[in-house]
Structures are given as C-alpha cells and as structure tokens.
PDB file of N, CA and C in Angstrom:
ATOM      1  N   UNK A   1       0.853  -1.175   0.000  1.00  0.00           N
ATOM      2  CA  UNK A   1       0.000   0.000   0.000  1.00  0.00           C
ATOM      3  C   UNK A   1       0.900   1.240   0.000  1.00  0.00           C
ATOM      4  N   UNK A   2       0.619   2.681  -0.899  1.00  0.00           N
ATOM      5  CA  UNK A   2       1.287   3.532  -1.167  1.00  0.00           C
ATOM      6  C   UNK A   2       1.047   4.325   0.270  1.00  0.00           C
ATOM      7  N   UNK A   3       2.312   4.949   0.667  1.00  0.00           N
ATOM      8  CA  UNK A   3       2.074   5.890   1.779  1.00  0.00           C
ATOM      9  C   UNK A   3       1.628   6.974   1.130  1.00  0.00           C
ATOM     10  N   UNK A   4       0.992   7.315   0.276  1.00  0.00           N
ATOM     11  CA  UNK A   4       0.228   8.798  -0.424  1.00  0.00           C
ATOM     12  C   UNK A   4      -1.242   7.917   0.366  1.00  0.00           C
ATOM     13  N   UNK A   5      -1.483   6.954  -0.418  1.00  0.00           N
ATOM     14  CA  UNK A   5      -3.169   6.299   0.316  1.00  0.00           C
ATOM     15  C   UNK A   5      -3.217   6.378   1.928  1.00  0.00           C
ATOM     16  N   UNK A   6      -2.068   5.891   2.693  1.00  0.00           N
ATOM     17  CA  UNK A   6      -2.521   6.069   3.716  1.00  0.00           C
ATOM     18  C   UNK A   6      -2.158   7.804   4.462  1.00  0.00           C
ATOM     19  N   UNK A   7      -1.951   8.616   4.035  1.00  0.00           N
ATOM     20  CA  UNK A   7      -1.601   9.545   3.853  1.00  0.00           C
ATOM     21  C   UNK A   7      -2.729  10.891   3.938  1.00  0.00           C
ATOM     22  N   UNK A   8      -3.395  10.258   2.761  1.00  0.00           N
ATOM     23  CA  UNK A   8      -4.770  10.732   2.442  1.00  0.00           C
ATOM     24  C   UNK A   8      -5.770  10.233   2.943  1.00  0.00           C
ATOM     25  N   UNK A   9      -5.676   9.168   3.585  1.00  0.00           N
ATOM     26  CA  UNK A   9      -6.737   8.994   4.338  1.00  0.00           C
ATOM     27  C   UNK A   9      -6.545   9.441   5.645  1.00  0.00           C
ATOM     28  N   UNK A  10      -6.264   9.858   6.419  1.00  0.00           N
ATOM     29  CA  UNK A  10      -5.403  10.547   7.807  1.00  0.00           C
ATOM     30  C   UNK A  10      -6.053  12.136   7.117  1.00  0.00           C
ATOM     31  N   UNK A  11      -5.528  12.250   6.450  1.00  0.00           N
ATOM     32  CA  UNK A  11      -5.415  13.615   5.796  1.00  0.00           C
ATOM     33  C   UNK A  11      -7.011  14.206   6.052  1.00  0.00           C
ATOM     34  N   UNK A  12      -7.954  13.481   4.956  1.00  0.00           N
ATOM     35  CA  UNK A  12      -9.335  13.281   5.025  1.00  0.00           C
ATOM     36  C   UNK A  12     -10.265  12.830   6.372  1.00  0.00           C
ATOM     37  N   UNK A  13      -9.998  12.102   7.027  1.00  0.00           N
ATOM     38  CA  UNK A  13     -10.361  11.878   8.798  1.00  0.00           C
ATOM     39  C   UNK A  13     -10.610  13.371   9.158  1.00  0.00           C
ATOM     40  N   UNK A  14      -9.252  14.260   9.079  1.00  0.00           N
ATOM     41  CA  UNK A  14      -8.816  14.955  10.085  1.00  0.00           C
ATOM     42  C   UNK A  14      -9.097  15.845   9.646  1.00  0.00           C
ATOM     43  N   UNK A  15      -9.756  16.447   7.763  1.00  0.00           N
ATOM     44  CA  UNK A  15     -10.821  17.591   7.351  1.00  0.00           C
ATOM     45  C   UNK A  15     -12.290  17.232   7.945  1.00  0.00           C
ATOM     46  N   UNK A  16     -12.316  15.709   8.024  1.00  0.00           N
ATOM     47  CA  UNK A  16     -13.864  15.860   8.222  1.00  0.00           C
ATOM     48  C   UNK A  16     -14.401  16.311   9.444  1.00  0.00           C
ATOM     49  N   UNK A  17     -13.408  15.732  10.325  1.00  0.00           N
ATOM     50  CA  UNK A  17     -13.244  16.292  11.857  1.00  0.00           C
ATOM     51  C   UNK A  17     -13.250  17.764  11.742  1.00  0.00           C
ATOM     52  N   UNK A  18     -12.392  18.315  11.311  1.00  0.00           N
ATOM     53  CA  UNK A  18     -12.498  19.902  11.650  1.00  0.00           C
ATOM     54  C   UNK A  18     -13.408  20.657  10.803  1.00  0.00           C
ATOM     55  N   UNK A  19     -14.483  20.215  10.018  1.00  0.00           N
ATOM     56  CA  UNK A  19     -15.696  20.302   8.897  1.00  0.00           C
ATOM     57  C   UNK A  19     -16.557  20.491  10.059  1.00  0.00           C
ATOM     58  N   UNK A  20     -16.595  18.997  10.932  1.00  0.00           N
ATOM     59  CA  UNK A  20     -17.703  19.162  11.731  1.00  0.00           C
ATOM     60  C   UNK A  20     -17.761  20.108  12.786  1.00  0.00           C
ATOM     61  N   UNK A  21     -16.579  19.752  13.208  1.00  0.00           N
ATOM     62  CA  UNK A  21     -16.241  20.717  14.747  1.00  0.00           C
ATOM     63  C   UNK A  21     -16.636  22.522  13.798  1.00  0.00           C
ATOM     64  N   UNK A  22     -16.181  23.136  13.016  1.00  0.00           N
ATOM     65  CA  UNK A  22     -16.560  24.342  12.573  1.00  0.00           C
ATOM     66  C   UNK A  22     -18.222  24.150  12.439  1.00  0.00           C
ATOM     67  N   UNK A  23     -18.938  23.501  12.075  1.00  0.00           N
ATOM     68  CA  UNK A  23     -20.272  23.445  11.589  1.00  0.00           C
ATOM     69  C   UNK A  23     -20.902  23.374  13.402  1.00  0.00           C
ATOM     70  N   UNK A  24     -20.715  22.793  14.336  1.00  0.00           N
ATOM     71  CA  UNK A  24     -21.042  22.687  15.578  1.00  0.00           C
ATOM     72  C   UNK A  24     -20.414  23.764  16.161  1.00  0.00           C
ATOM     73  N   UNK A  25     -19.968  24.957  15.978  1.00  0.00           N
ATOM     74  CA  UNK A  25     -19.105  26.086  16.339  1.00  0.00           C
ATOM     75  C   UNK A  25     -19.739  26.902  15.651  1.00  0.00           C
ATOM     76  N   UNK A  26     -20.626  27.082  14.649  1.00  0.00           N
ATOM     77  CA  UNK A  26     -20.350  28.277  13.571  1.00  0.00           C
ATOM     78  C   UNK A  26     -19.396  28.594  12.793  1.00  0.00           C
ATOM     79  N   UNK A  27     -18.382  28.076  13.042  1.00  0.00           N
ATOM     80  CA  UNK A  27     -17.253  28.851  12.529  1.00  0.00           C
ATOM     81  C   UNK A  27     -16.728  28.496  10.933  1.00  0.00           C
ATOM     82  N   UNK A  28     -17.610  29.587  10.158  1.00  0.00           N
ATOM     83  CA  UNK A  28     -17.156  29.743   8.805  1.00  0.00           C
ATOM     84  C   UNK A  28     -16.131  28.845   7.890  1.00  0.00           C
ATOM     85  N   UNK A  29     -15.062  29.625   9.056  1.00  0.00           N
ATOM     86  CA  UNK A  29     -13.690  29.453   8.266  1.00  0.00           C
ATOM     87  C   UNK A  29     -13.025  28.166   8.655  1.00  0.00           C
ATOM     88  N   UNK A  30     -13.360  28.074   9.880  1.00  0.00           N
ATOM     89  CA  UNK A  30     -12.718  26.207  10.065  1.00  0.00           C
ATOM     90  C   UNK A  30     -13.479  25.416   9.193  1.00  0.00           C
ATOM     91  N   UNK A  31     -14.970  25.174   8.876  1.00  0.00           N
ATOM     92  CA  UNK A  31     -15.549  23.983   8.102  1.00  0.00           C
ATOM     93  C   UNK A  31     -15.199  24.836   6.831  1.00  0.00           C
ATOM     94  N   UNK A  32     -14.723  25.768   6.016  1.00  0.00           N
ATOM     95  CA  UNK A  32     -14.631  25.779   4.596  1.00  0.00           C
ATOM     96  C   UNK A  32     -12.936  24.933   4.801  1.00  0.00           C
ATOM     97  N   UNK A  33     -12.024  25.150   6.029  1.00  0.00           N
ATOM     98  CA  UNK A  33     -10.738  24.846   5.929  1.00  0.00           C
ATOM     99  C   UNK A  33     -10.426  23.210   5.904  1.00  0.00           C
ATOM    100  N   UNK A  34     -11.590  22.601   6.727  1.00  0.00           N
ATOM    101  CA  UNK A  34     -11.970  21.562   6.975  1.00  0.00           C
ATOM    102  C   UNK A  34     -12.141  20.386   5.523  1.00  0.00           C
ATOM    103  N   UNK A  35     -13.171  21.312   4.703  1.00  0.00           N
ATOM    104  CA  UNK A  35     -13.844  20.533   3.259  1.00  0.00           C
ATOM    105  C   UNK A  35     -12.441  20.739   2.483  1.00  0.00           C
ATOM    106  N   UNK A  36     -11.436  21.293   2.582  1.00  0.00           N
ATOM    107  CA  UNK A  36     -10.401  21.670   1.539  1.00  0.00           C
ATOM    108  C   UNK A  36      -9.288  20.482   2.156  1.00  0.00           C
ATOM    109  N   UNK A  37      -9.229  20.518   2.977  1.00  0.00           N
ATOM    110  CA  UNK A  37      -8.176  19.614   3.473  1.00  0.00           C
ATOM    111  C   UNK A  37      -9.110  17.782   3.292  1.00  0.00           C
ATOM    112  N   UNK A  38     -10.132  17.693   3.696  1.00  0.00           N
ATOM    113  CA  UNK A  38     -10.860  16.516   3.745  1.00  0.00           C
ATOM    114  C   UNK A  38     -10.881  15.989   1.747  1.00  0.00           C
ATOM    115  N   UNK A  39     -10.742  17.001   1.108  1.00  0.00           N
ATOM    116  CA  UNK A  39     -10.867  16.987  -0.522  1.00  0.00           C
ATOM    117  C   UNK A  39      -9.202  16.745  -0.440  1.00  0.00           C
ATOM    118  N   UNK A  40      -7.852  17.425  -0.425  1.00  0.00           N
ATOM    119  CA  UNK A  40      -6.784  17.158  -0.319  1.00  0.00           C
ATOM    120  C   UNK A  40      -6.707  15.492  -0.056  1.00  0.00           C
ATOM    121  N   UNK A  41      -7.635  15.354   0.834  1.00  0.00           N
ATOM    122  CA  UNK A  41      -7.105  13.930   1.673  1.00  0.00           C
ATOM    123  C   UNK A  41      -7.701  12.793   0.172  1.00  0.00           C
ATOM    124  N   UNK A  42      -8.635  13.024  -0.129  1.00  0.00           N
ATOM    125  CA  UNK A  42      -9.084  12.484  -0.919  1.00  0.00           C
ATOM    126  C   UNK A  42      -8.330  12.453  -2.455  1.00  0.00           C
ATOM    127  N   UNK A  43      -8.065  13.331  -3.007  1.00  0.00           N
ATOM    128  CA  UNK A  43      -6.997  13.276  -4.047  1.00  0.00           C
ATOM    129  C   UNK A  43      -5.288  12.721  -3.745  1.00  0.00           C
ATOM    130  N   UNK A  44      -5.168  13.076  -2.784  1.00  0.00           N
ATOM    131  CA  UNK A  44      -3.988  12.041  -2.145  1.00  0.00           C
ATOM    132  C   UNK A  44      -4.146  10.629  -2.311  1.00  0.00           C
ATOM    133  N   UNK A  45      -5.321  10.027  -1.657  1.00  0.00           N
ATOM    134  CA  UNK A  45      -5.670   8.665  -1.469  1.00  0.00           C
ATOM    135  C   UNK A  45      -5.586   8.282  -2.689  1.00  0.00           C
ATOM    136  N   UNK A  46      -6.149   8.930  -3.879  1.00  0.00           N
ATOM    137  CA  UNK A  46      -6.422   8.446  -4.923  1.00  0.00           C
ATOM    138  C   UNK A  46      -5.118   8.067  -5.976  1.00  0.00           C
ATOM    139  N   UNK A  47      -4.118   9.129  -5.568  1.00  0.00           N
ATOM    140  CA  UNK A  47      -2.984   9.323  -6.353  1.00  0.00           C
ATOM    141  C   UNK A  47      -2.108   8.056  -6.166  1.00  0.00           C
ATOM    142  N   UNK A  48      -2.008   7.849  -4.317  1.00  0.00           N
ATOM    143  CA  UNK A  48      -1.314   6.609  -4.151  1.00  0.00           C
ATOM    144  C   UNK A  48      -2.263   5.490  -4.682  1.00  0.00           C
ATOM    145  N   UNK A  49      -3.957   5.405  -5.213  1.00  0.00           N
ATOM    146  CA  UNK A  49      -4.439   4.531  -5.558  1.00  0.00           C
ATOM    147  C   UNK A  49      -3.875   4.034  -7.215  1.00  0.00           C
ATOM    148  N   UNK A  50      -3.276   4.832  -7.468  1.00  0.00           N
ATOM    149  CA  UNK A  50      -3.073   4.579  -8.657  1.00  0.00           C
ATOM    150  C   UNK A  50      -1.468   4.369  -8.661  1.00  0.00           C
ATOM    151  N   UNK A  51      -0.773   4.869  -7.644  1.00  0.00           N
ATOM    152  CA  UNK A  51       0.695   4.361  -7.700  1.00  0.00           C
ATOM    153  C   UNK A  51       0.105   2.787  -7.450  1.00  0.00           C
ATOM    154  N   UNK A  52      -0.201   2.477  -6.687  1.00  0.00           N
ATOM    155  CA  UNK A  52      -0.612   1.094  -6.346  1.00  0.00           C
ATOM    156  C   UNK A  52      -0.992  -0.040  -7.648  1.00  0.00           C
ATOM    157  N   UNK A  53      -1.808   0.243  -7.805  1.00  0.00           N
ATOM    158  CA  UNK A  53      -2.108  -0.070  -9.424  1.00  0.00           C
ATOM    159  C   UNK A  53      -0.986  -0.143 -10.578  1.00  0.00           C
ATOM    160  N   UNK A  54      -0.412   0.928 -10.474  1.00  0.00           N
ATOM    161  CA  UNK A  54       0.571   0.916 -11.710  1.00  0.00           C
ATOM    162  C   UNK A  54       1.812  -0.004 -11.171  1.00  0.00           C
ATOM    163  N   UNK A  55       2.120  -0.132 -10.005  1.00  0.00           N
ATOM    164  CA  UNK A  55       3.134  -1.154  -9.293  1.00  0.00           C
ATOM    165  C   UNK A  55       2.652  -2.762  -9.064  1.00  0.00           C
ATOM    166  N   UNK A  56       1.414  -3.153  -9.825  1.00  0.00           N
ATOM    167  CA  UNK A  56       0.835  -3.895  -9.063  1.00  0.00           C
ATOM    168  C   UNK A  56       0.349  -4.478  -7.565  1.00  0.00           C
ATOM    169  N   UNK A  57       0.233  -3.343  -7.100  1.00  0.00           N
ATOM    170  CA  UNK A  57       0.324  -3.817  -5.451  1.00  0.00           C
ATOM    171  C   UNK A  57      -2.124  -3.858  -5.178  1.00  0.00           C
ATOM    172  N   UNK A  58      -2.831  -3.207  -6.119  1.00  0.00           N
ATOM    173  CA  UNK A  58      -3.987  -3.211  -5.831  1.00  0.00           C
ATOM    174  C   UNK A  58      -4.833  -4.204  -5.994  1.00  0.00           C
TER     175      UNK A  58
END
C-alpha cells in the first residue's frame, strides 16, 4: 500500500473532523478549511491509488 493512500486517508479523517467541529461552532472558516483539506485527503488517497495499481500492489 502507497504511503500517499494512507496519507490521504489521515489527511481526510482529520478535514472531516475539523468540517464538523466548525459546523457545531459556527465557525465559517474552520468547516470551509476543513472541506479543503478533507478533498486534499481524498486526491492524495487516490494518487497513491493509482501508484498502487501501476506497481501492481492493488
């Protein structure tokens, strides 16, 4: 497994977490900072999904 996948998934956990915590706060700017990093986490995951793939490891 590519450390970009597990990478991005950590990555994504830890936007969705601070998505929610801003949305249970009000706070604007943490859940827009939250969805950007939780999307980061997600294009990460994907990137090592495809190192994976192209190495045969998926």
């Amino acid at each position: 497994m590519d450390k970009d996948r597990i990478d991005g998934a950590l990555k994504n956990a830890a936007g969705s977490v601070k998505e929610a915590t801003g949305k249970v706060l009000g706070d604007t700017k943490l859940e827009t900072e939250g969805a950007a990093e939780k999307a980061a986490g997600k294009v990460q995951n994907a990137v090592g999904g495809v190192k994976d793939t192209v190495r045969g490891d998926a």
